[in-house]
C-alpha atoms as a PDB file:
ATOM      1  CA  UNK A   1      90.838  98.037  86.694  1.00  0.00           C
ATOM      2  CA  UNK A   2      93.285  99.965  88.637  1.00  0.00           C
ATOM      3  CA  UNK A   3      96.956  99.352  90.482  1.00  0.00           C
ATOM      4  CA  UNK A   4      97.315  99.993  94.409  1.00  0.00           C
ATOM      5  CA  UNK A   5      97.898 103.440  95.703  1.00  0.00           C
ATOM      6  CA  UNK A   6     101.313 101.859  97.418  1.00  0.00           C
ATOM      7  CA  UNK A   7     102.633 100.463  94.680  1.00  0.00           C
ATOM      8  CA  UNK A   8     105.503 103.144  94.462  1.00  0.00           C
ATOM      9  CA  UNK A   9     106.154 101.504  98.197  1.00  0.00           C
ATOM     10  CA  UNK A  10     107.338  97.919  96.157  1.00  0.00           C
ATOM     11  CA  UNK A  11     111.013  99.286  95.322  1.00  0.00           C
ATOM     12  CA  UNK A  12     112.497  95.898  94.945  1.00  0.00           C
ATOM     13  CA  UNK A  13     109.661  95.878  91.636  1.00  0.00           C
ATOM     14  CA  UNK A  14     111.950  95.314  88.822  1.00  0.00           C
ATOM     15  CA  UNK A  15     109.209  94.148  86.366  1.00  0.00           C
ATOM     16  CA  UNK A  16     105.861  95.032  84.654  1.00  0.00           C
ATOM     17  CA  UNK A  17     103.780  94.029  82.282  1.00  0.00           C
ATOM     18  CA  UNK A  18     100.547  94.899  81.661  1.00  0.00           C
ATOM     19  CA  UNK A  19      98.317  93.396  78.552  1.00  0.00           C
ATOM     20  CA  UNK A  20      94.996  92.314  78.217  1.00  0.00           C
ATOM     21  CA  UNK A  21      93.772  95.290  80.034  1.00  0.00           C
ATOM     22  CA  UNK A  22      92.904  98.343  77.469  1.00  0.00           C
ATOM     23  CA  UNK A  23      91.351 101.075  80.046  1.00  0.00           C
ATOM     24  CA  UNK A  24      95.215 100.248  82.427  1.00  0.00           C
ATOM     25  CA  UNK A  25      97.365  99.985  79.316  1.00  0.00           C
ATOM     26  CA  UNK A  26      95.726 103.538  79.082  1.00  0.00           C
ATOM     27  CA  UNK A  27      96.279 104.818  82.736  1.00  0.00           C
ATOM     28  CA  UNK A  28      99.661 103.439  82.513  1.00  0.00           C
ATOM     29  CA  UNK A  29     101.238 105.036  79.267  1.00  0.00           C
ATOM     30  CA  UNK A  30     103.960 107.248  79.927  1.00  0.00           C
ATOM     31  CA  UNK A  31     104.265 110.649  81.220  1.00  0.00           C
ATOM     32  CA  UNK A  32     100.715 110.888  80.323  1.00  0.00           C
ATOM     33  CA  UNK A  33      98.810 108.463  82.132  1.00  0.00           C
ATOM     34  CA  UNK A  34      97.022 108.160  85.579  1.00  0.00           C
ATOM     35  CA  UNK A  35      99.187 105.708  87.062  1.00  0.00           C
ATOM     36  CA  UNK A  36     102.469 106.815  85.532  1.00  0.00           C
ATOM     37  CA  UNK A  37     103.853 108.158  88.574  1.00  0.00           C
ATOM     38  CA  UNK A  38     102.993 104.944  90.583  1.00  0.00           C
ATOM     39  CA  UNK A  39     104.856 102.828  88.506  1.00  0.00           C
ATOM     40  CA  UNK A  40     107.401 105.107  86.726  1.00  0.00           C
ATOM     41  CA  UNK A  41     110.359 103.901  89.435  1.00  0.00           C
ATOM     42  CA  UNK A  42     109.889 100.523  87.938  1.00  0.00           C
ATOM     43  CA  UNK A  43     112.946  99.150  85.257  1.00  0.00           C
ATOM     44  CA  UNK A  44     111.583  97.597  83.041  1.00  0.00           C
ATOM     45  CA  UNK A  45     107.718  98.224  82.152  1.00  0.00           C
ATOM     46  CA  UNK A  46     106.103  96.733  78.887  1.00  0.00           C
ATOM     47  CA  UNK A  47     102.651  98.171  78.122  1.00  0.00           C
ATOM     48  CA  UNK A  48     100.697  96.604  75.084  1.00  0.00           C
ATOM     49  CA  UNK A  49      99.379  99.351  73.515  1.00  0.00           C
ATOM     50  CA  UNK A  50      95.415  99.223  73.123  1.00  0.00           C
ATOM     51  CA  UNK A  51      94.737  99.279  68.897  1.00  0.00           C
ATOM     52  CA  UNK A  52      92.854 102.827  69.594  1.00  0.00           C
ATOM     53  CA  UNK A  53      96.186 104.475  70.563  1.00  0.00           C
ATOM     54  CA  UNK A  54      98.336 102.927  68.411  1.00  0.00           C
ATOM     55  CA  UNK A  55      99.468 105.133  65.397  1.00  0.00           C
ATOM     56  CA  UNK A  56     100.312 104.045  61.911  1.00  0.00           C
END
């Protein structure tokens, strides 16, 4: 799975959510992953967290 290289490029991009998806929920957590800085200028961005990152 990945996002498009010019998806920084869709400014009007208010929303994002990404579930179902454990390897981008990975690439897309922030500051840390991959595809942060793609998608970081985004508002609002809800990533469900895969069970192997979450912490109890």
């Amino acid at each position: 799975m990945f996002l498009p290289n010019d998806i920084h490029h869709l400014t009007a991009l208010g929303y994002l959510r990404i579930e179902g998806c454990p390897e981008l929920c990975r690439k897309c957590q922030p500051q840390v992953g991959e595809y942060w800085p793609k998608i970081f200028h985004i508002n609002q961005i809800f990533i469900d967290e895969p069970e192997d990152l979450k912490q109890d």
